[in-house]
C-alpha atoms as a PDB file:
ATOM      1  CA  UNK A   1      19.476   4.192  38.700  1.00  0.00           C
ATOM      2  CA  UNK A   2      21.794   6.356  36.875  1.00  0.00           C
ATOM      3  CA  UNK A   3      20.235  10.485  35.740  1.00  0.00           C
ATOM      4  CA  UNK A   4      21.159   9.055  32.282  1.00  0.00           C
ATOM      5  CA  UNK A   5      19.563   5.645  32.252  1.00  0.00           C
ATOM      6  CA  UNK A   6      16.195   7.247  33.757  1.00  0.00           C
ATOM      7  CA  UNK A   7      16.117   9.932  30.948  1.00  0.00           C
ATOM      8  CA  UNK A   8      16.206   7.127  28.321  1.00  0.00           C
ATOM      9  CA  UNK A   9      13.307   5.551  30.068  1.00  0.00           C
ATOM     10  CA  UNK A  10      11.524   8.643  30.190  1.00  0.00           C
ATOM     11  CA  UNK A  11      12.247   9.035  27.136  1.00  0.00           C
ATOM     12  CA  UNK A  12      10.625   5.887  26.068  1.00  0.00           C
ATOM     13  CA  UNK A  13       7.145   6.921  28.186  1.00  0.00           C
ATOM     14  CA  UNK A  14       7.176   9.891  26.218  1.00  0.00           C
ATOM     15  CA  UNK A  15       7.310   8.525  22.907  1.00  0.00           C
ATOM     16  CA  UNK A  16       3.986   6.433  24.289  1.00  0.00           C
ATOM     17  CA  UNK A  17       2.183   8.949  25.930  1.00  0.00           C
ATOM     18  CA  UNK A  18       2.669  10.805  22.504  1.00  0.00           C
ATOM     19  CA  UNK A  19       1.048   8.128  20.673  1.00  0.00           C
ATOM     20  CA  UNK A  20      -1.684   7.669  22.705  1.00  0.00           C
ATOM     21  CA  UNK A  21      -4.584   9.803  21.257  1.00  0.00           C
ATOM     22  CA  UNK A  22      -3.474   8.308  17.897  1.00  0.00           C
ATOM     23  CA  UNK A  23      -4.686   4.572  19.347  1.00  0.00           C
ATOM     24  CA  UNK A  24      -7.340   5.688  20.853  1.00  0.00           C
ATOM     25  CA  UNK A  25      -8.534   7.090  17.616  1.00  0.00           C
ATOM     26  CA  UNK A  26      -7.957   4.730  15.311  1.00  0.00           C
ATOM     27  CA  UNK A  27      -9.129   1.753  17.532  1.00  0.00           C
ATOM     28  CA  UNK A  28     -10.875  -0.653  15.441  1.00  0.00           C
ATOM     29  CA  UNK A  29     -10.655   1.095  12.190  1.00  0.00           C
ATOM     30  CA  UNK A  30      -9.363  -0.132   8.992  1.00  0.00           C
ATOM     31  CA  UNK A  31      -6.261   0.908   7.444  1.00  0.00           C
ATOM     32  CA  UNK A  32      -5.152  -0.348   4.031  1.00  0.00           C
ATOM     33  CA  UNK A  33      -1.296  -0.988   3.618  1.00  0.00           C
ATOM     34  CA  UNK A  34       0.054  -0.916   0.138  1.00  0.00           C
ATOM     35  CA  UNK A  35       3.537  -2.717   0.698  1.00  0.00           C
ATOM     36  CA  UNK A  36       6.180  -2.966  -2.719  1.00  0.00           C
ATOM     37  CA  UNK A  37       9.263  -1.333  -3.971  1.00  0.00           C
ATOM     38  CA  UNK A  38      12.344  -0.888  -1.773  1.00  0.00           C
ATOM     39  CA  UNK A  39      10.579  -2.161   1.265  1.00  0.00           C
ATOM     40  CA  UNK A  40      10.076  -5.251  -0.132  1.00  0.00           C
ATOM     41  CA  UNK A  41      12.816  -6.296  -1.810  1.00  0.00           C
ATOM     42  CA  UNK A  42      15.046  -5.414   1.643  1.00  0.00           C
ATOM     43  CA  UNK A  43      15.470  -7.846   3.707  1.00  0.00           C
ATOM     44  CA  UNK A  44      15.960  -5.725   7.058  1.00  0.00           C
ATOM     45  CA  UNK A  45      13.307  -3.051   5.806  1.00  0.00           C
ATOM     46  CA  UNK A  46      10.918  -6.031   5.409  1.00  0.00           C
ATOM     47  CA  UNK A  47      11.056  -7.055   8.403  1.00  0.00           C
ATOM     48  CA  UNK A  48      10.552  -3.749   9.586  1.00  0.00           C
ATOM     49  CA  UNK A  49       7.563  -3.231   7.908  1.00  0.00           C
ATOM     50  CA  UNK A  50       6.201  -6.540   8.721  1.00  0.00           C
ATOM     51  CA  UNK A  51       6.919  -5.355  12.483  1.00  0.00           C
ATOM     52  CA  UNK A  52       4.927  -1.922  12.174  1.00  0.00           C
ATOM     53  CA  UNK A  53       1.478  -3.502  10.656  1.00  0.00           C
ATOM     54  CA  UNK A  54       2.109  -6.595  13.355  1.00  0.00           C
ATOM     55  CA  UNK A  55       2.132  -3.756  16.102  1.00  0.00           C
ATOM     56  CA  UNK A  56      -0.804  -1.887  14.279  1.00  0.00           C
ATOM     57  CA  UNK A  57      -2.700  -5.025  14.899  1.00  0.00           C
ATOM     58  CA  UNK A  58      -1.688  -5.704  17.866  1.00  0.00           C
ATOM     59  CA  UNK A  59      -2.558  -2.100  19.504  1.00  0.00           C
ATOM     60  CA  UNK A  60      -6.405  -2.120  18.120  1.00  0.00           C
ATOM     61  CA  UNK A  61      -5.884  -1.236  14.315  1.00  0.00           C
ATOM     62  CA  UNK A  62      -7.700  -3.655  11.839  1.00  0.00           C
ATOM     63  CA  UNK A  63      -5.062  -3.488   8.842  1.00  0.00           C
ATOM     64  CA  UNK A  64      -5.231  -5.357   5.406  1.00  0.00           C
ATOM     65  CA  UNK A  65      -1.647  -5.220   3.587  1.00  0.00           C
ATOM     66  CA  UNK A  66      -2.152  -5.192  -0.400  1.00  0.00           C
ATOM     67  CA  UNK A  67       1.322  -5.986  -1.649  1.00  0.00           C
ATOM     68  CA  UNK A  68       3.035  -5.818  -4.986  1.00  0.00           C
ATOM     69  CA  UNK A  69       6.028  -7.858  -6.249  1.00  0.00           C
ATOM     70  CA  UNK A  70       7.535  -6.156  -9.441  1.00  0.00           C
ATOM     71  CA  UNK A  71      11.189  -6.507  -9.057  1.00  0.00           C
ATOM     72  CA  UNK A  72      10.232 -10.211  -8.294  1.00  0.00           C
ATOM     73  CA  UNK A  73       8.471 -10.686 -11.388  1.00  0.00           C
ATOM     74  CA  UNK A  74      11.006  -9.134 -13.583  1.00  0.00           C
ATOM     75  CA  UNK A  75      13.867 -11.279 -12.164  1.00  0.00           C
ATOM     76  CA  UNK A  76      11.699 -14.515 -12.800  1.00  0.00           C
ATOM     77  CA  UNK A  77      11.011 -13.160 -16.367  1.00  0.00           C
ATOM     78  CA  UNK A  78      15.031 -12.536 -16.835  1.00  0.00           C
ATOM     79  CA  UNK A  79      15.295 -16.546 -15.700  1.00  0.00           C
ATOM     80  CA  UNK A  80      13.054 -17.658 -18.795  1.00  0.00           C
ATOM     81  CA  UNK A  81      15.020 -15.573 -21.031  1.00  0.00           C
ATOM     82  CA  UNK A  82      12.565 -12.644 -22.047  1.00  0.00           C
ATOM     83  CA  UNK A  83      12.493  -8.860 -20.726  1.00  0.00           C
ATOM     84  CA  UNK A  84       9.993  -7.410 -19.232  1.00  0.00           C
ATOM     85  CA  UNK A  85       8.559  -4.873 -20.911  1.00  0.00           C
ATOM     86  CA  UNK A  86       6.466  -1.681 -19.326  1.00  0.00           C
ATOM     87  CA  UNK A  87       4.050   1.047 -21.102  1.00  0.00           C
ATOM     88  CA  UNK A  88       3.051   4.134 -18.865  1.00  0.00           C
ATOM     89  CA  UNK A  89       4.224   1.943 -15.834  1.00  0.00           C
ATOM     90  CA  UNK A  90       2.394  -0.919 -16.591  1.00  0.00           C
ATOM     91  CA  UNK A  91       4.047  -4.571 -17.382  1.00  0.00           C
ATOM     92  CA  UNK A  92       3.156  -5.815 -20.572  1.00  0.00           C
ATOM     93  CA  UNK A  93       1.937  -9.282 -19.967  1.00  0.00           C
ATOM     94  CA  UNK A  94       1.309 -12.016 -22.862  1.00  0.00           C
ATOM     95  CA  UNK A  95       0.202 -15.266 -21.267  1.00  0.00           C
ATOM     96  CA  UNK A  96       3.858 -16.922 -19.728  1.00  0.00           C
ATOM     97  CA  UNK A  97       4.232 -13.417 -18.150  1.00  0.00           C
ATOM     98  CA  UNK A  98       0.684 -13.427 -16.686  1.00  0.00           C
ATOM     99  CA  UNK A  99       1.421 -17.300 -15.615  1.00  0.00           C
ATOM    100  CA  UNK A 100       4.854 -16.459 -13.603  1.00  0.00           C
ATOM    101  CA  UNK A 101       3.142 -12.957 -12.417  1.00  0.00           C
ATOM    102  CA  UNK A 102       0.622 -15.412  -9.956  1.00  0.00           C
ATOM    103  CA  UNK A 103       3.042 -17.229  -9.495  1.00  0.00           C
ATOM    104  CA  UNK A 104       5.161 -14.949  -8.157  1.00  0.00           C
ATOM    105  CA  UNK A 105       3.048 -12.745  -5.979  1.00  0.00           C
ATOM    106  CA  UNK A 106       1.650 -16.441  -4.574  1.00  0.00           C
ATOM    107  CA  UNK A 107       5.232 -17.105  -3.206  1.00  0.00           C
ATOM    108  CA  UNK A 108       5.769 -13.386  -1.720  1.00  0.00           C
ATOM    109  CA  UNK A 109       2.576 -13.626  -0.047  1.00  0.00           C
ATOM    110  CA  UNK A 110       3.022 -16.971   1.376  1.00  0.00           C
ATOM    111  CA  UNK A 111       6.064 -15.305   2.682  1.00  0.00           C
ATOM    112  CA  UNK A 112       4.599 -12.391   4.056  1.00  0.00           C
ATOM    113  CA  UNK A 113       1.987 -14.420   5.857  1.00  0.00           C
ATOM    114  CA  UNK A 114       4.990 -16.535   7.463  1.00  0.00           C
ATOM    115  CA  UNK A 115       6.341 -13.422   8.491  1.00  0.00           C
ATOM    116  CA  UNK A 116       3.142 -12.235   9.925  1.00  0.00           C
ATOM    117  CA  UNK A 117       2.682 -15.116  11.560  1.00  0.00           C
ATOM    118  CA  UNK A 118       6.025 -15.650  13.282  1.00  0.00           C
ATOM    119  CA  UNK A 119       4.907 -11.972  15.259  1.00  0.00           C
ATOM    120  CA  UNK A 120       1.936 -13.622  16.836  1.00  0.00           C
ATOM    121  CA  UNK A 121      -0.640 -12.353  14.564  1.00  0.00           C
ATOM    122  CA  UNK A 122      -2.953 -14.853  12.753  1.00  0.00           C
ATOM    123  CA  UNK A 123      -2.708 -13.896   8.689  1.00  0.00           C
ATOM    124  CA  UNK A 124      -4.627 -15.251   5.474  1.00  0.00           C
ATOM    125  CA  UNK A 125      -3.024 -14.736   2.314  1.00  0.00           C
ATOM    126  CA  UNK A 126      -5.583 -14.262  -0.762  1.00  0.00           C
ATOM    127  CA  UNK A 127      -5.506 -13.371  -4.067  1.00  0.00           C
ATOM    128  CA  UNK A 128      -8.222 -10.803  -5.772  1.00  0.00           C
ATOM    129  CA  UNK A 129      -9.637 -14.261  -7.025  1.00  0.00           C
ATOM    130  CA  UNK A 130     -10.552 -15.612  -3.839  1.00  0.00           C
ATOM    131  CA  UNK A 131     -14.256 -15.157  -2.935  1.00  0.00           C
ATOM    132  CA  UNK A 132     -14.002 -12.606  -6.037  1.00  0.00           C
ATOM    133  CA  UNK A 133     -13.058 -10.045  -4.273  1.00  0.00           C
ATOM    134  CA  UNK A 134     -11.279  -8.097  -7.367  1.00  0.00           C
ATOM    135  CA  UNK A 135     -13.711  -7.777 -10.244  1.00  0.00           C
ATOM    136  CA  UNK A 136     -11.775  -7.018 -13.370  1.00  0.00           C
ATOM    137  CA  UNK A 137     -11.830  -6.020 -16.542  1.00  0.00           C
ATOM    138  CA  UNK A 138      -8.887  -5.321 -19.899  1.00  0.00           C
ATOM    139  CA  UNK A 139      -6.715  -2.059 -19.224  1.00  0.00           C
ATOM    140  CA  UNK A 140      -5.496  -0.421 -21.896  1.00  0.00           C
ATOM    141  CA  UNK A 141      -2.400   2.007 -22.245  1.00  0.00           C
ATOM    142  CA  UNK A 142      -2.888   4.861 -24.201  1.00  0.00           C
ATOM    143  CA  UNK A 143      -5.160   2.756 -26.400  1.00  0.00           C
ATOM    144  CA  UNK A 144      -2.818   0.164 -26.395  1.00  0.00           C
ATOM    145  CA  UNK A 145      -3.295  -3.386 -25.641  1.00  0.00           C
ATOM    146  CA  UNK A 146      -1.039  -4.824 -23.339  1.00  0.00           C
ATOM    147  CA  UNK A 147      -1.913  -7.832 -22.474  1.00  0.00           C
ATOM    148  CA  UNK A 148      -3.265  -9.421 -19.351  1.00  0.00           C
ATOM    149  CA  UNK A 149      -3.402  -5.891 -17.164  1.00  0.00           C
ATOM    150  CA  UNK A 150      -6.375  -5.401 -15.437  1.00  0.00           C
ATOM    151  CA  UNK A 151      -8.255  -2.446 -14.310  1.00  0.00           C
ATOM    152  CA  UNK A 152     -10.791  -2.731 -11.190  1.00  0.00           C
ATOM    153  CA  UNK A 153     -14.518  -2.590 -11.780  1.00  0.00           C
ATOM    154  CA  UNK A 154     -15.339  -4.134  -8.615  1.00  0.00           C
ATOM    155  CA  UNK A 155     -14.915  -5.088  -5.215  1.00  0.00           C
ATOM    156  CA  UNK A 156     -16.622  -7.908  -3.229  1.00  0.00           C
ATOM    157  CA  UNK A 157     -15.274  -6.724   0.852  1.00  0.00           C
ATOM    158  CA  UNK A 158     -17.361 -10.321   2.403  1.00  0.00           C
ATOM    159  CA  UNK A 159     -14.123 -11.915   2.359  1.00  0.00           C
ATOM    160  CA  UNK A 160     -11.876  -9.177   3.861  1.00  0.00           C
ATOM    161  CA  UNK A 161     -14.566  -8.260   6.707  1.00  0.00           C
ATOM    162  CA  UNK A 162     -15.309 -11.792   7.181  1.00  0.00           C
ATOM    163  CA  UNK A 163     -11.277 -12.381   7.946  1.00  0.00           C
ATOM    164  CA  UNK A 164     -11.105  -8.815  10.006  1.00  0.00           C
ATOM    165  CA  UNK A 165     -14.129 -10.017  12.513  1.00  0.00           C
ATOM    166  CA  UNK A 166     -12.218 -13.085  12.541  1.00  0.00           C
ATOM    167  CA  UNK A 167      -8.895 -11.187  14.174  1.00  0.00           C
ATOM    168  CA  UNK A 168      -7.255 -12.271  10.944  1.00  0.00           C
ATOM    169  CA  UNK A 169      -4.789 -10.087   9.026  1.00  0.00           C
ATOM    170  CA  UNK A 170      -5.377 -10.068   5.626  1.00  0.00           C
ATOM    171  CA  UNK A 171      -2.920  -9.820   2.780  1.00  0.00           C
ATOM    172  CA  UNK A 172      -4.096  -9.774  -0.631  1.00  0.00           C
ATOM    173  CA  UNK A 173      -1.746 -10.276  -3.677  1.00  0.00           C
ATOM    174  CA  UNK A 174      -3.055  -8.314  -6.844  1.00  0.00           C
ATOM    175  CA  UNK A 175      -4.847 -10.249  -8.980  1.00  0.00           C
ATOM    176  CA  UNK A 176      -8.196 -10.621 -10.054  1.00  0.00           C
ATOM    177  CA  UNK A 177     -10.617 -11.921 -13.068  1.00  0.00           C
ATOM    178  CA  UNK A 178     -13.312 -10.759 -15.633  1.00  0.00           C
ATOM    179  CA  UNK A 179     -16.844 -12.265 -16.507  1.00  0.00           C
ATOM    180  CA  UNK A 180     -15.551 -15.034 -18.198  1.00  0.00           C
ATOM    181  CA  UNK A 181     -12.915 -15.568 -15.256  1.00  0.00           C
ATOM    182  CA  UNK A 182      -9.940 -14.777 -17.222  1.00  0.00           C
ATOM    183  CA  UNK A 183      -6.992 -14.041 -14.943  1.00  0.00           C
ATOM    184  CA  UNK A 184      -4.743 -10.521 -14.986  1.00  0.00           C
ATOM    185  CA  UNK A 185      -2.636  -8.707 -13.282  1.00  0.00           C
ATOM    186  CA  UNK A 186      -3.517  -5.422 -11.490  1.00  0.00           C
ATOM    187  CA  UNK A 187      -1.216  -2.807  -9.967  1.00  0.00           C
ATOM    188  CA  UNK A 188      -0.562  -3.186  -6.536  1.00  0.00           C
ATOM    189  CA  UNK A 189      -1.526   0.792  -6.366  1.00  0.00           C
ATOM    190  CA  UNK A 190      -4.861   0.253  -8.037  1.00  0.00           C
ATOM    191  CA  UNK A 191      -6.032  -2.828  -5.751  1.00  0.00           C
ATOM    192  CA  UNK A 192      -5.030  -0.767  -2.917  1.00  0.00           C
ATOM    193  CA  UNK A 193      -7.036   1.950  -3.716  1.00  0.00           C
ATOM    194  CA  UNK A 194     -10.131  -0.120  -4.811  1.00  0.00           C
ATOM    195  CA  UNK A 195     -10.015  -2.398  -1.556  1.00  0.00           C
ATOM    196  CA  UNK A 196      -9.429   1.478   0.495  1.00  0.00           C
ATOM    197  CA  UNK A 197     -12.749   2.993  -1.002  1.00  0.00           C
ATOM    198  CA  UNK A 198     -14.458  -0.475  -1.001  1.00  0.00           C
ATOM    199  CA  UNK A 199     -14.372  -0.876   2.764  1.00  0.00           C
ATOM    200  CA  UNK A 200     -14.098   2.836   3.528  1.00  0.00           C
ATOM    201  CA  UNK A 201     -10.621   2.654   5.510  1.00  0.00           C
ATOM    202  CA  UNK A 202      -9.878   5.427   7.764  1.00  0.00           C
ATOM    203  CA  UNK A 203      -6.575   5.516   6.585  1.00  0.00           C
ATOM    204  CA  UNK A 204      -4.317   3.933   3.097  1.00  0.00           C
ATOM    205  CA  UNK A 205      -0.585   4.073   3.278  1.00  0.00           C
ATOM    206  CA  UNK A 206       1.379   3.697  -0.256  1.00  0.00           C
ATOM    207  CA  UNK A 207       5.265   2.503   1.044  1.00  0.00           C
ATOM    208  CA  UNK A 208       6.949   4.149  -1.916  1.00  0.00           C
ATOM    209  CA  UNK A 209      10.767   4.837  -3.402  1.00  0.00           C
ATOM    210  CA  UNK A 210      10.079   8.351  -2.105  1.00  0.00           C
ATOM    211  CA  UNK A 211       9.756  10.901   0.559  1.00  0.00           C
ATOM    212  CA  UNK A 212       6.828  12.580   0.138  1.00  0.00           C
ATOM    213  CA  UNK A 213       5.194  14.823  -2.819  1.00  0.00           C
ATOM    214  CA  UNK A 214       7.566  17.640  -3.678  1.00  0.00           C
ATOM    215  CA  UNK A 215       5.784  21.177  -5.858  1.00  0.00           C
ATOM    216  CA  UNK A 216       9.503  20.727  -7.474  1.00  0.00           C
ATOM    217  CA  UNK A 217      11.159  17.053  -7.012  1.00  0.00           C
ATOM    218  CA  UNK A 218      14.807  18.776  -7.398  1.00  0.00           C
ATOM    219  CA  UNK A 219      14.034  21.421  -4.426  1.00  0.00           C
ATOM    220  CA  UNK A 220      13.879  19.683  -1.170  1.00  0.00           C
ATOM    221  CA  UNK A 221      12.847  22.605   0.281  1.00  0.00           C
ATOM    222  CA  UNK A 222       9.423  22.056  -1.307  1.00  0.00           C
ATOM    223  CA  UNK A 223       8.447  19.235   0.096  1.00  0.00           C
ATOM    224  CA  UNK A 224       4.527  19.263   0.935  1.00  0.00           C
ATOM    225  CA  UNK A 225       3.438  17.322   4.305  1.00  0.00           C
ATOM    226  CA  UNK A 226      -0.386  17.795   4.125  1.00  0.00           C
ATOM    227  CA  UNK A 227      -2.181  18.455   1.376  1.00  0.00           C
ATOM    228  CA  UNK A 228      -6.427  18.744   0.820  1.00  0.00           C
ATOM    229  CA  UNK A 229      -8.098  16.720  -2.166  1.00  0.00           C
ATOM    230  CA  UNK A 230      -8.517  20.719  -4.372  1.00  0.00           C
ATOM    231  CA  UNK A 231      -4.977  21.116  -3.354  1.00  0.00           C
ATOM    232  CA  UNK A 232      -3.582  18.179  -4.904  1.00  0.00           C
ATOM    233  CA  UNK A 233      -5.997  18.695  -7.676  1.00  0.00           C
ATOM    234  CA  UNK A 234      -4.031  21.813  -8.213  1.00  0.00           C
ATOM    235  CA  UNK A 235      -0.654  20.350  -8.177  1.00  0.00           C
ATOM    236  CA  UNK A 236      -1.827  17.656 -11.047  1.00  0.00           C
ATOM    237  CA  UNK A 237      -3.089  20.735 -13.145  1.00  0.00           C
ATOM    238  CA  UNK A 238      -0.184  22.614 -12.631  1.00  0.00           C
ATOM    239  CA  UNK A 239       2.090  19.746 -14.854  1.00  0.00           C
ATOM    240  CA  UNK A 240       4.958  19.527 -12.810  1.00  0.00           C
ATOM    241  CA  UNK A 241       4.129  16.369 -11.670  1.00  0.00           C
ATOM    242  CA  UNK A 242       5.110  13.644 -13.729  1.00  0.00           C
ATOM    243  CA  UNK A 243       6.055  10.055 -13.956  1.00  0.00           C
ATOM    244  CA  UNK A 244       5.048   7.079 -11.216  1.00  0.00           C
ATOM    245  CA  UNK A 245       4.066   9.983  -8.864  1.00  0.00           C
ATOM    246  CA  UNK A 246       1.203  11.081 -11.254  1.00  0.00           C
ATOM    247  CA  UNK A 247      -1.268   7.995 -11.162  1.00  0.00           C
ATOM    248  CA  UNK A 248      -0.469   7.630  -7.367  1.00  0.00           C
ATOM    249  CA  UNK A 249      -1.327  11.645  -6.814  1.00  0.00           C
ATOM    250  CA  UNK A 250      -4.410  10.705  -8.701  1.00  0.00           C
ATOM    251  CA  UNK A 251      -5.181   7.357  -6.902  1.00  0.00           C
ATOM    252  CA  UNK A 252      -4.687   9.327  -3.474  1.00  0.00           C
ATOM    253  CA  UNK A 253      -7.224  12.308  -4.684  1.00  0.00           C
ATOM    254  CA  UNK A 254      -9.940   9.596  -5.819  1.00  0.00           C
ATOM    255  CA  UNK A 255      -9.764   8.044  -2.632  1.00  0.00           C
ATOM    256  CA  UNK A 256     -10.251  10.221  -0.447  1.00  0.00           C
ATOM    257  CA  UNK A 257     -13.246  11.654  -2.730  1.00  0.00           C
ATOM    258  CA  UNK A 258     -14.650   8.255  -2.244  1.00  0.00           C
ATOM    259  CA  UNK A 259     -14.461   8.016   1.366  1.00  0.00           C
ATOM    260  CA  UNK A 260     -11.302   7.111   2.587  1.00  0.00           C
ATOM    261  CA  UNK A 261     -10.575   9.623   5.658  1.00  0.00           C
ATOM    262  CA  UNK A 262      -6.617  10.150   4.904  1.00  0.00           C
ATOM    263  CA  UNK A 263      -4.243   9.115   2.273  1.00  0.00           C
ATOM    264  CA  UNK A 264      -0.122   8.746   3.217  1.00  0.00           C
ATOM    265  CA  UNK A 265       2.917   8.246   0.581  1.00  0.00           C
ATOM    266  CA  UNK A 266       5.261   7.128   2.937  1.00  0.00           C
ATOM    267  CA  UNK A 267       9.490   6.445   2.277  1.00  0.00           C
ATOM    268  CA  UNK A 268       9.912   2.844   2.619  1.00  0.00           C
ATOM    269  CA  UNK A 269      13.349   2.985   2.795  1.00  0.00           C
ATOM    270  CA  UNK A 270      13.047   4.813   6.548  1.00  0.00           C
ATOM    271  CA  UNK A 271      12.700   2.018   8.853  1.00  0.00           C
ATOM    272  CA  UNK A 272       9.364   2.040  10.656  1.00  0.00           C
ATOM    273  CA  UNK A 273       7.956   5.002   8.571  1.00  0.00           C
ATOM    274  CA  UNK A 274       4.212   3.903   8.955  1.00  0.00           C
ATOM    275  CA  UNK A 275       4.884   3.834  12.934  1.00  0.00           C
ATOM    276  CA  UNK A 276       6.528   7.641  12.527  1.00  0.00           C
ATOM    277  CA  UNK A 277       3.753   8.568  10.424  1.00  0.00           C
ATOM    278  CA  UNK A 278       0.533   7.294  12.295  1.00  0.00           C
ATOM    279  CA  UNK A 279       1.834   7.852  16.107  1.00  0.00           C
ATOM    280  CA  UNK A 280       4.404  11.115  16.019  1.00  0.00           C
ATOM    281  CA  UNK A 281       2.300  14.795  15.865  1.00  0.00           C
ATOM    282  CA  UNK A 282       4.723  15.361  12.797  1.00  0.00           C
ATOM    283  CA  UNK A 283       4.502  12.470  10.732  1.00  0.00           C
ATOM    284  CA  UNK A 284       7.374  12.139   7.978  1.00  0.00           C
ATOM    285  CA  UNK A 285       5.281  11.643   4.962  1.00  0.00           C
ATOM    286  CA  UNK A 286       2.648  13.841   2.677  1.00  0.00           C
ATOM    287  CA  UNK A 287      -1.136  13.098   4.336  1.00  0.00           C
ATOM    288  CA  UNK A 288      -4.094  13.914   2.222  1.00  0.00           C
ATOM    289  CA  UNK A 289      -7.189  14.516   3.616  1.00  0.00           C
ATOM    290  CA  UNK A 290     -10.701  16.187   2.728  1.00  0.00           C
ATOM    291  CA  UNK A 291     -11.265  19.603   1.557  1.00  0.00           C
ATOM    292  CA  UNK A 292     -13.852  19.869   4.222  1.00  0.00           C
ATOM    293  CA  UNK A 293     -11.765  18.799   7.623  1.00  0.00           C
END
């Protein structure tokens, strides 16, 4: 064999010995994928990302994917004639919109679990609704009704643990119903975080538009890779955080509080970021973790 053909294969045996003590730890532990932007609406960075949770299964990991479907939405809305319309991030959604919202997110994750599936791992795809695992109730906007939005009161995990013992991967679309079983819509960042805390994952990745948290967005050089739960609290205090980054700072600091061992916003535009991430010493996202580790 050729010097240069052997180094690639060594090459290769490093990259797996490296990731080694990362399998070993996180063996049979839960970790909650929240899947939207970019990423999904890619069709090669899809697949991609379909590949690195397929191979997190595969290799001992017990992962549930929470996915969102925005863009989707908003391009089904166009079709009927309206705009979508958004208040501090959140969709406003009258009754049609609410309609083609489950919809919507019932066709992606139909296609997600195909794509799962395909791989050689056995999927389910549920909503919130099913075996009422989201509890909801009205969000509100600044004080502002907007519609059919719903904000997370409560989390019933017997489904998702019943599907995990089964060797199932599960992947949950976001939405979920009050007392009187009135259907809304939930953002794809909130169920993740609820379902995280709920089942106490060891780990919840947020595929984002972005790198990482930066102290100042238009100085790369400022780019934070770890970060403890006071240290993030910090950064929020400080006010130069601002826009979709601020409730997903906040989601990440409340869930680790609440038991989740370490938080990741991850670039889904970088192929394979979760894999770089969870099995590379350096990671290529910002981790949070506990003020006390």
């Amino acid at each position: 064999m050729e010097p240069v053909e052997m180094n690639k294969l060594l090459s290769k045996a490093e990259v797996l010995i490296e990731a080694l003590p990362y399998i070993q730890k996180f063996n049979r532990k839960i970790i909650v994928v929240k899947y939207g932007g970019s990423a999904m609406s890619n069709p090669e960075l899809q697949k991609n990302v379909i590949k690195d949770v397929t191979l997190l299964k595969l290799v001992g990991f017990k992962p549930i994917i929470v996915h969102g479907g925005g863009k989707e939405i908003s391009r089904w809305i166009e079709k009927t004639g309206k705009k979508s319309e958004f208040v501090n991030g959140l969709r406003v959604t009258d009754e049609e919109t609410m309609e083609i919202a489950e919809m919507v997110l019932g066709k992606v994750n139909k296609s997600l679990v195909s794509m799962v599936q395909e791989l050689g791992v056995r999927a389910v795809g549920i909503s919130g609704k099913d075996g009422g695992l989201l509890k909801c109730e009205k969000k509100y906007a600044d004080g502002k009704d907007i519609g059919f939005v719903g904000n997370v009161v409560g989390v019933d995990t017997k489904i998702l643990l019943d599907l995990l013992e089964k060797d199932f991967l599960p992947i949950v679309s976001p939405i979920g119903f009050d007392d009187d079983f009135t259907s809304y819509n939930i953002n794809a960042d909130d169920a993740a975080c609820a379902i995280a805390k709920a089942v106490k994952a060891e780990k919840l990745a947020f595929l984002t538009d972005v790198e990482g948290v930066y102290r100042d967005f238009n100085d790369k050089s400022t780019f934070i890779s770890r970060m403890t739960v006071d240290e993030a609290n910090d950064l929020l205090d400080s006010g130069v955080i601002g826009g979709g980054m601020l409730p997903k700072l906040s989601g990440c600091i409340s869930a680790v509080k609440e038991g989740v061992n370490r938080v990741h916003i991850l670039d889904g535009r970088i192929a394979h970021c979760l894999l770089l991430e969870i099995f590379t010493n350096e990671g290529i996202g910002t981790c949070f973790y506990g003020d006390t580790e």
